[in-house]
C-alpha atoms as a PDB file:
ATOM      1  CA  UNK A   1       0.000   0.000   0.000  1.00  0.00           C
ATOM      2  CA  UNK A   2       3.111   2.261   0.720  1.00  0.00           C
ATOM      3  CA  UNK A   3       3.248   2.179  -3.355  1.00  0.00           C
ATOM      4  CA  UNK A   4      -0.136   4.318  -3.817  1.00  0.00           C
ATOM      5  CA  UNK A   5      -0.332   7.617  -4.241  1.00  0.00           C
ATOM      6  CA  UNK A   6      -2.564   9.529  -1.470  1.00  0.00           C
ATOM      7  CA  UNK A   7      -5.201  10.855  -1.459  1.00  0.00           C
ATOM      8  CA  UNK A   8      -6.841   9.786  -4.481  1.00  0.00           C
ATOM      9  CA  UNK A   9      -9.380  12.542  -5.654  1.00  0.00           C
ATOM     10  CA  UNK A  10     -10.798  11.505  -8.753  1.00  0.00           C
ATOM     11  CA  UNK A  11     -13.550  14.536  -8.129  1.00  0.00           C
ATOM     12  CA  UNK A  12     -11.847  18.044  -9.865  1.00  0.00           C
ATOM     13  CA  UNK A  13      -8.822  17.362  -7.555  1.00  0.00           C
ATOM     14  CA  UNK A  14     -11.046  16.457  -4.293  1.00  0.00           C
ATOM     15  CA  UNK A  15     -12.215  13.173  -3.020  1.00  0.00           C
ATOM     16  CA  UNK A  16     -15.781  14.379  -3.909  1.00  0.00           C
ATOM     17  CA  UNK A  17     -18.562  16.648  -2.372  1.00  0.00           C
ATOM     18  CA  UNK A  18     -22.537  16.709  -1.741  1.00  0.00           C
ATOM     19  CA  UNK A  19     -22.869  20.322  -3.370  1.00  0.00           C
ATOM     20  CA  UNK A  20     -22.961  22.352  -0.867  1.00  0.00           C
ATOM     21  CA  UNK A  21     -20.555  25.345  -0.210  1.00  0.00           C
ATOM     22  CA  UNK A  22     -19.933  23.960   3.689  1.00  0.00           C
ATOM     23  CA  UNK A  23     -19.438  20.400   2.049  1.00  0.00           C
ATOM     24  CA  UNK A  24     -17.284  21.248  -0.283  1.00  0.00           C
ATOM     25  CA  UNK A  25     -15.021  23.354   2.244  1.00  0.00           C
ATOM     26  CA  UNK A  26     -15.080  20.327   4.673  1.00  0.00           C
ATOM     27  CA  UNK A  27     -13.734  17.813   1.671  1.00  0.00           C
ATOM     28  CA  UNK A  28     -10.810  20.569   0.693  1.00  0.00           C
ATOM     29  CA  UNK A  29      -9.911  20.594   4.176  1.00  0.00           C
ATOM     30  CA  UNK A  30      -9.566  17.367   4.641  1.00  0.00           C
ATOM     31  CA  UNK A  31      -7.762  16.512   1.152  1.00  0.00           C
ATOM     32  CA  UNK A  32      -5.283  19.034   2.087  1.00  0.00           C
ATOM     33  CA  UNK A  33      -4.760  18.438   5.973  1.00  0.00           C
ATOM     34  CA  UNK A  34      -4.255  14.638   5.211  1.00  0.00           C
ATOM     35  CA  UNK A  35      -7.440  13.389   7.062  1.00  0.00           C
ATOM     36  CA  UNK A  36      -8.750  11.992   3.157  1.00  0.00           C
ATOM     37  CA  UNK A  37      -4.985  10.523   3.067  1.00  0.00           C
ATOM     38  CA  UNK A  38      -5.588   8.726   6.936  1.00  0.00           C
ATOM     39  CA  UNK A  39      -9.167   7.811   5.548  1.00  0.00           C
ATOM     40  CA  UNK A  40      -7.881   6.136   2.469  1.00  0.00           C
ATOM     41  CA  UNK A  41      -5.317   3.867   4.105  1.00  0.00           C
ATOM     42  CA  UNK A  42      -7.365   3.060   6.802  1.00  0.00           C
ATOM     43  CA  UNK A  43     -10.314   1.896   4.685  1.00  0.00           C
ATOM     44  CA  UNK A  44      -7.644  -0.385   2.467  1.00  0.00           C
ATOM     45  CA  UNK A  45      -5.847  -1.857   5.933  1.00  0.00           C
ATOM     46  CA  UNK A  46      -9.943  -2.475   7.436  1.00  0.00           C
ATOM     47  CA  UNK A  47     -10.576  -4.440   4.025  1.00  0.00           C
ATOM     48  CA  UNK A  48      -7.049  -6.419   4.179  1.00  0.00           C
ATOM     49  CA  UNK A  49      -8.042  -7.158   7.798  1.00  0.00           C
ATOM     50  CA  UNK A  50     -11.503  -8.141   6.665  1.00  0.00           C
ATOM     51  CA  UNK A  51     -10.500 -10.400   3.570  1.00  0.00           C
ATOM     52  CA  UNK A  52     -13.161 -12.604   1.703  1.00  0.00           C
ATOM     53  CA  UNK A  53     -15.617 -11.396   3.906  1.00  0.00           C
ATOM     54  CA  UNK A  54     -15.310  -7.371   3.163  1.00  0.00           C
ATOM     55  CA  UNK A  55     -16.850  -4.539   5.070  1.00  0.00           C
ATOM     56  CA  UNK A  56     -19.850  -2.151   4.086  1.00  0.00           C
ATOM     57  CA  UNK A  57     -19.954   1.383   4.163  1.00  0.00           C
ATOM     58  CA  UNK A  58     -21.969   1.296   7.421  1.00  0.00           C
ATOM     59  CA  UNK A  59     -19.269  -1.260   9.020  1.00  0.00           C
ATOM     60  CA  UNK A  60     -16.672   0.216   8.160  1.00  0.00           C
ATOM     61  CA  UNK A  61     -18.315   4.032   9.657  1.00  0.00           C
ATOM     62  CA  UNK A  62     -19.081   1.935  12.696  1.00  0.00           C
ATOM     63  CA  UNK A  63     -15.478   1.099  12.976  1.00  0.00           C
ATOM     64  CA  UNK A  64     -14.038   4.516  13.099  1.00  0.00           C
ATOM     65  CA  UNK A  65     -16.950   6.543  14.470  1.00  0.00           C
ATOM     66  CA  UNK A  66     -16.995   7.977  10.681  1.00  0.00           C
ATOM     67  CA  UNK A  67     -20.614   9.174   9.214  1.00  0.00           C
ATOM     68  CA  UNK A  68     -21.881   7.728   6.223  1.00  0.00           C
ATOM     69  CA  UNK A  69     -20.572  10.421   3.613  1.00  0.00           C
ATOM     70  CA  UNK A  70     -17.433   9.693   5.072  1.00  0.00           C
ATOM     71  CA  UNK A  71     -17.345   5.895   4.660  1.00  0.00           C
ATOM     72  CA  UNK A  72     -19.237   6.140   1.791  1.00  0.00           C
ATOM     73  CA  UNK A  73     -17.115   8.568  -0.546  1.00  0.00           C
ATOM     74  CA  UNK A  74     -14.171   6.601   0.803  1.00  0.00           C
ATOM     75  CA  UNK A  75     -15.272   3.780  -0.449  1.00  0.00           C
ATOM     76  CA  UNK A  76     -16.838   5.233  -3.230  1.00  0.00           C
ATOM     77  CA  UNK A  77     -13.558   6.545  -4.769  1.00  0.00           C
ATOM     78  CA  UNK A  78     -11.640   3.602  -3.700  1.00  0.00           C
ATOM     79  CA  UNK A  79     -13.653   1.358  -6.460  1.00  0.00           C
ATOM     80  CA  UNK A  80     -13.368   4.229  -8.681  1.00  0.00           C
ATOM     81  CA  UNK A  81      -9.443   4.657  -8.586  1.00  0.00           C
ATOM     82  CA  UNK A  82      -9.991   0.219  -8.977  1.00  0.00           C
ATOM     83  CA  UNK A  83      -8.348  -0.405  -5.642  1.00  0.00           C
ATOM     84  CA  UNK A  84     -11.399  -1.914  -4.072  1.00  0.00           C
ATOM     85  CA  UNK A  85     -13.771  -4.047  -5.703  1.00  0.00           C
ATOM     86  CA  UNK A  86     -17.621  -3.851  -4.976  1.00  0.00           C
ATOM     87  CA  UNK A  87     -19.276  -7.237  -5.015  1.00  0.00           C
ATOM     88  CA  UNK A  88     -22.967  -7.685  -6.560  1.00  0.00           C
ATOM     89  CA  UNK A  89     -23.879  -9.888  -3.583  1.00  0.00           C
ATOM     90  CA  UNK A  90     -25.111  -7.453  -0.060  1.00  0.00           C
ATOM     91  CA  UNK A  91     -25.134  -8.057   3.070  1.00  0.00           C
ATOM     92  CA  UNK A  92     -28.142  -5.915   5.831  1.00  0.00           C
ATOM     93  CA  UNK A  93     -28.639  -4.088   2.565  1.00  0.00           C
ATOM     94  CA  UNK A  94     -25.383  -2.737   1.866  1.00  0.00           C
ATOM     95  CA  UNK A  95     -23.048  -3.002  -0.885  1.00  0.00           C
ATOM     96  CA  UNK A  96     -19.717  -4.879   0.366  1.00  0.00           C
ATOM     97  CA  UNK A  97     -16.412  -3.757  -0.726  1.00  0.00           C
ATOM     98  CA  UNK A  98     -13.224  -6.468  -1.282  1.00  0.00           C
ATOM     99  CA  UNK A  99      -9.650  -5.900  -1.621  1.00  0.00           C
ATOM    100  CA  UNK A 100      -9.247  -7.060  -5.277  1.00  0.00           C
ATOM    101  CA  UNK A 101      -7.520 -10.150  -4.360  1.00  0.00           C
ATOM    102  CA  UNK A 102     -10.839 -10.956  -2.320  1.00  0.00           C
ATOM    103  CA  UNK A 103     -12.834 -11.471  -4.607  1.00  0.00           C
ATOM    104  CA  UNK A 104     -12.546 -15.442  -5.214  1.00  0.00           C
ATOM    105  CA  UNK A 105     -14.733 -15.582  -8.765  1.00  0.00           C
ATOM    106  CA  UNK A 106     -17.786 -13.792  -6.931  1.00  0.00           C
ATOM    107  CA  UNK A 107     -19.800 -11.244  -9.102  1.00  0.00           C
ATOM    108  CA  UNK A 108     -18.725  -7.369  -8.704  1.00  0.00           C
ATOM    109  CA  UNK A 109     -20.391  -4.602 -10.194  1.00  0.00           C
ATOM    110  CA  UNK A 110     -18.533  -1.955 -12.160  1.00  0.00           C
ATOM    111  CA  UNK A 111     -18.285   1.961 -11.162  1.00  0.00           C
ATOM    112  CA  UNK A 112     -20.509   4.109 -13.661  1.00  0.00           C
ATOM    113  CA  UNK A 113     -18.541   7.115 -15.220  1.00  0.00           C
ATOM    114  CA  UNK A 114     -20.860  10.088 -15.716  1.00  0.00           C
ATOM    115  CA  UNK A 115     -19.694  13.299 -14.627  1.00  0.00           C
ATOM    116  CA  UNK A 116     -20.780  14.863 -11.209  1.00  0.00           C
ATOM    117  CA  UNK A 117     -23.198  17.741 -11.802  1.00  0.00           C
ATOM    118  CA  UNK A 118     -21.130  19.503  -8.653  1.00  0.00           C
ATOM    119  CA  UNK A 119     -17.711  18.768  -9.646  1.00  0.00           C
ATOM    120  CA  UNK A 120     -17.200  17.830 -13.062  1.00  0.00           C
ATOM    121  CA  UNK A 121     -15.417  14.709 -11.811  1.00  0.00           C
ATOM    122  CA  UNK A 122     -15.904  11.694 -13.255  1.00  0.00           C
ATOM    123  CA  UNK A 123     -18.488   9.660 -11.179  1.00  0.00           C
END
């Protein structure tokens, strides 16, 4: 993991926003003061921890105290950038989120590029 280049903010240079002004301040913030970076490697670490059985985004949030934008857009760019894979199957509703090398011939769905309507990053 010491290999990967942190953060990853696919989102016009950020790790990605809800819209608002306030959001958007909060995500720059955190991009720049290294708490997206801490995020990040945390998230991948959790998932190597968890192996074939993979965390959700409300697992994962329960973890680290972290609400669910937080674990969310983590995990959210994570599968974008390809460093996490998303599996089709769910678990209390949730999607659930493999190190690549988890995955063990299970179905995964596939990020959808469109462009964020806030951003202009690829989504």
């Amino acid at each position: 993991m010491d290999n990967w280049e942190l953060p990853l903010t696919p989102y016009a240079g950020t790790s990605g926003w809800r819209g608002s002004d306030a959001s958007h301040d909060r995500v720059v913030a955190d991009d720049q003061s290294g708490v997206t970076s801490h995020r990040q490697k945390q998230t991948l670490l959790d998932l190597a921890t968890a192996g074939i059985r993979g965390l959700t985004w409300k697992e994962l949030g329960e973890l680290h105290g972290w609400h669910a934008g937080q674990s969310s857009g983590c995990l959210s760019v994570l599968h974008l950038e390809g460093m996490v894979a998303r599996l089709a199957d769910r678990r209390n509703r949730c999607s659930i989120y493999v190190l690549p090398a988890f995955v063990n011939g299970r179905k995964i769905t596939e990020r959808k590029t469109n462009t964020c309507k806030h951003c202009g990053g690829v989504l």
